[in-house]
C-alpha atoms as a PDB file:
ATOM      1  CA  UNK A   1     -11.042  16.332 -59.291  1.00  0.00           C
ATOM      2  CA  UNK A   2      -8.238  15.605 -61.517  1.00  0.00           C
ATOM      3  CA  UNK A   3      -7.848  12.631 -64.034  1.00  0.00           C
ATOM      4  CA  UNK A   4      -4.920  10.528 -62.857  1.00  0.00           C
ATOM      5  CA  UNK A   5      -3.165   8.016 -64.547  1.00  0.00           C
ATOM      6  CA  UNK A   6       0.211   5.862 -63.258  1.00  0.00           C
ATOM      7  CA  UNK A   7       2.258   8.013 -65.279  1.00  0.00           C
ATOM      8  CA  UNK A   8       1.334  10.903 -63.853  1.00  0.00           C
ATOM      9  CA  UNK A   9       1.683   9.225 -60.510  1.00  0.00           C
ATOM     10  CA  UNK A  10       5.511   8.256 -61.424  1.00  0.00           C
ATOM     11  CA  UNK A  11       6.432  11.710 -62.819  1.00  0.00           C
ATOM     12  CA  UNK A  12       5.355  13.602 -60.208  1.00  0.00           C
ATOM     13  CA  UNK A  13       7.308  14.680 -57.524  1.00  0.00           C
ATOM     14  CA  UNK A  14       6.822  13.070 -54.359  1.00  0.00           C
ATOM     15  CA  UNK A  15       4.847  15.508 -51.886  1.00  0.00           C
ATOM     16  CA  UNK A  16       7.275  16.799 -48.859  1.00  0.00           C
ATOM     17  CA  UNK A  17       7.339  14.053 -45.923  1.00  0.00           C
ATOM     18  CA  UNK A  18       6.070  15.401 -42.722  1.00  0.00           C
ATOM     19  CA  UNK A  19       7.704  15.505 -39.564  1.00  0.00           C
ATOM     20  CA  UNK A  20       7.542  12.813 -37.188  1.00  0.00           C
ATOM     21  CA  UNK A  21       4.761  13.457 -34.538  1.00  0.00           C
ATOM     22  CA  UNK A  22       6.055  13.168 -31.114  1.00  0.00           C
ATOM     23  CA  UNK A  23       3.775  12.619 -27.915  1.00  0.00           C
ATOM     24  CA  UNK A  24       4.026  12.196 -24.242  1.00  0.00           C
ATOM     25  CA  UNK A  25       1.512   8.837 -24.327  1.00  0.00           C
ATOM     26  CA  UNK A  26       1.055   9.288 -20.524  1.00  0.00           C
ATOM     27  CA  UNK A  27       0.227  12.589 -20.883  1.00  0.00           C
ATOM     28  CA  UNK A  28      -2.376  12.443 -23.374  1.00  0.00           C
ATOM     29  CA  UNK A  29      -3.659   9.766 -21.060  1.00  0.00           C
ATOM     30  CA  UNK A  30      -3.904  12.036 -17.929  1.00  0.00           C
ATOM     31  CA  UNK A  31      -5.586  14.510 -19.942  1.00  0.00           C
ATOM     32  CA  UNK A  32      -8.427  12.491 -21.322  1.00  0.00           C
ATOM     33  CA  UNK A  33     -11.660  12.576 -19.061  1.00  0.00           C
ATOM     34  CA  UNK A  34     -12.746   9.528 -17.174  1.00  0.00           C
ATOM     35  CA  UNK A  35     -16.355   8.373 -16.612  1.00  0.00           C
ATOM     36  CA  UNK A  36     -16.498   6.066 -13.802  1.00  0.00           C
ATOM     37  CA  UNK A  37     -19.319   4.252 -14.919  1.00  0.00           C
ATOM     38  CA  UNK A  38     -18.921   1.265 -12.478  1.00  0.00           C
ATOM     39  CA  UNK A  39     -17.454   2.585  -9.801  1.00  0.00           C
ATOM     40  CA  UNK A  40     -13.845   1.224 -10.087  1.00  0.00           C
ATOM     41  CA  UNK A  41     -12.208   4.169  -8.936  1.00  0.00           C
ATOM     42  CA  UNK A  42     -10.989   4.226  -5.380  1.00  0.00           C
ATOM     43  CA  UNK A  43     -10.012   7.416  -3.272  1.00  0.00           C
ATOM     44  CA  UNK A  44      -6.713   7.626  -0.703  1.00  0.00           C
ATOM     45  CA  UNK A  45      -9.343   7.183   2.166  1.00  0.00           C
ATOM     46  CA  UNK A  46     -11.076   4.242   0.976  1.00  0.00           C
ATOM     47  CA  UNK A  47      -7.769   2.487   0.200  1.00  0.00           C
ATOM     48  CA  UNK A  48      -6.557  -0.696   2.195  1.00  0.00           C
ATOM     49  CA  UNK A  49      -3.168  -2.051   1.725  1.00  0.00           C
ATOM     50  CA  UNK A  50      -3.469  -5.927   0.818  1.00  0.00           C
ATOM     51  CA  UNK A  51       0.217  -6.412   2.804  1.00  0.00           C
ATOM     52  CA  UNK A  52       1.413  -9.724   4.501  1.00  0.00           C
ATOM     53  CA  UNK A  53       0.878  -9.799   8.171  1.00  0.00           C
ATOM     54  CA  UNK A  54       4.474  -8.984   9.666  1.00  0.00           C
ATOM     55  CA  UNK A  55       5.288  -9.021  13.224  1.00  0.00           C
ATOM     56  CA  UNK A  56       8.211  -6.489  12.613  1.00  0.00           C
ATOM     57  CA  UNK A  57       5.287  -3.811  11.271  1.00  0.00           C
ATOM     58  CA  UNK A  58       3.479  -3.427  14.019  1.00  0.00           C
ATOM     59  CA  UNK A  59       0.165  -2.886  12.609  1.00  0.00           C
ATOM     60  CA  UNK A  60      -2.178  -3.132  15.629  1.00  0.00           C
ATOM     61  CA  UNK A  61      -5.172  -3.893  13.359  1.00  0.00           C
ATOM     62  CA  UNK A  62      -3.759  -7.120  12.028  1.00  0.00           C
ATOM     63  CA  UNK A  63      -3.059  -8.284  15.519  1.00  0.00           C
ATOM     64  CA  UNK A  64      -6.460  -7.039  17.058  1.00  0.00           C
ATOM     65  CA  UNK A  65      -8.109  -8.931  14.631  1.00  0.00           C
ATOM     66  CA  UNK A  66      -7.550 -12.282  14.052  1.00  0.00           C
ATOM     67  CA  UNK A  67      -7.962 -13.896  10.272  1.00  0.00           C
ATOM     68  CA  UNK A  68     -11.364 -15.934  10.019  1.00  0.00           C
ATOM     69  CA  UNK A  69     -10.298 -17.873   7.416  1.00  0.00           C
ATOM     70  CA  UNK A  70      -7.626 -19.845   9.759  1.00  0.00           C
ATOM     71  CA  UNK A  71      -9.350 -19.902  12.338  1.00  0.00           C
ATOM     72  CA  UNK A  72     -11.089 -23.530  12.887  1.00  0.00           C
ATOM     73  CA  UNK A  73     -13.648 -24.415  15.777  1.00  0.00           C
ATOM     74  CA  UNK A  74     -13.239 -27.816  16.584  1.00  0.00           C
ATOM     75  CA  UNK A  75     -15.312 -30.794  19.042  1.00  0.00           C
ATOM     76  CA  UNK A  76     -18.242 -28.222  18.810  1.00  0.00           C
ATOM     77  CA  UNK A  77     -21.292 -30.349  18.847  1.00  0.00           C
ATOM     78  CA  UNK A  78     -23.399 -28.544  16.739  1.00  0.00           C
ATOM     79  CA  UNK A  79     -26.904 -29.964  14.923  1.00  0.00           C
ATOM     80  CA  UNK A  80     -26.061 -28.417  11.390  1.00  0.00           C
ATOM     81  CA  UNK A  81     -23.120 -29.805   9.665  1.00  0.00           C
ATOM     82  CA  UNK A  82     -19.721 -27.657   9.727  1.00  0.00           C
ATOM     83  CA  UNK A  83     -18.471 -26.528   6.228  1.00  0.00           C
ATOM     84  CA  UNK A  84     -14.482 -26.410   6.648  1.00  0.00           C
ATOM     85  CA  UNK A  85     -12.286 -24.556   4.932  1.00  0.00           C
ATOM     86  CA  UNK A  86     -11.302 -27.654   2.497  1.00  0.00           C
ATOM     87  CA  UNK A  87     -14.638 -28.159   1.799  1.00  0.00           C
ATOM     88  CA  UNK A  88     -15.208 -31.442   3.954  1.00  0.00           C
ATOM     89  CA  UNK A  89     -18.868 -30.821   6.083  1.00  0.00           C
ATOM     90  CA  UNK A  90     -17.001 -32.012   8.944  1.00  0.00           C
ATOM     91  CA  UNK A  91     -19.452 -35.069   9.374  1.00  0.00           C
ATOM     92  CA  UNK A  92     -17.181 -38.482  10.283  1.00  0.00           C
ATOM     93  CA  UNK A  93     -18.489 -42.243   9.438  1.00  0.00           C
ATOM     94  CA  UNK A  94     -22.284 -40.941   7.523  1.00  0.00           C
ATOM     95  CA  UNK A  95     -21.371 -41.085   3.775  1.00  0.00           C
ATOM     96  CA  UNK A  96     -25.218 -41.041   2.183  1.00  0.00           C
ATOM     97  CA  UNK A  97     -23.710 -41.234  -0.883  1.00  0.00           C
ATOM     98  CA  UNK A  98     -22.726 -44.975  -0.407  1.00  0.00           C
ATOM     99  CA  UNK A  99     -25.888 -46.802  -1.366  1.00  0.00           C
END
């Protein structure tokens, strides 16, 4: 290897600049191979639409099935408290926590 010094590295002509290098990103990223480790990836037949329910679509799914989470039983006497969906136990006037 050669001895350099600061003078040499003023007097010497600056090495030719190479060209700018100019790449599709997306491309290179479709190219690359993908290990689906966890199992993220989803086909075209296991995909569901998360879409508002819309009268005007007429998705007969939505309307054949109705939403669990809105749906509320109520005056069901029942032995087991009720969890509802605000996250009362649907027990009126027995507060234990009252000492």
């Amino acid at each position: 290897m050669a001895d350099l010094s600061l003078a040499d590295a003023l007097t010497e002509p600056s090495p030719d600049i190479e060209g700018e290098i100019k790449r599709d990103f997306i491309a290179t990223l479709e190219a690359e191979a993908f290990d689906d480790v966890v199992g993220e990836t989803v086909g075209k037949t296991d995909y569901i639409p998360l879409l508002d329910v819309d009268e005007k679509t007429g998705n007969s799914e939505s309307k054949k099935k109705p939403c669990s989470e809105t749906s509320q039983v109520e005056d069901t006497p029942s032995s087991k408290p009720t969890l509802l969906a605000n996250g009362g136990h649907g027990i009126e006037g027995s507060d234990t926590t009252e000492a």
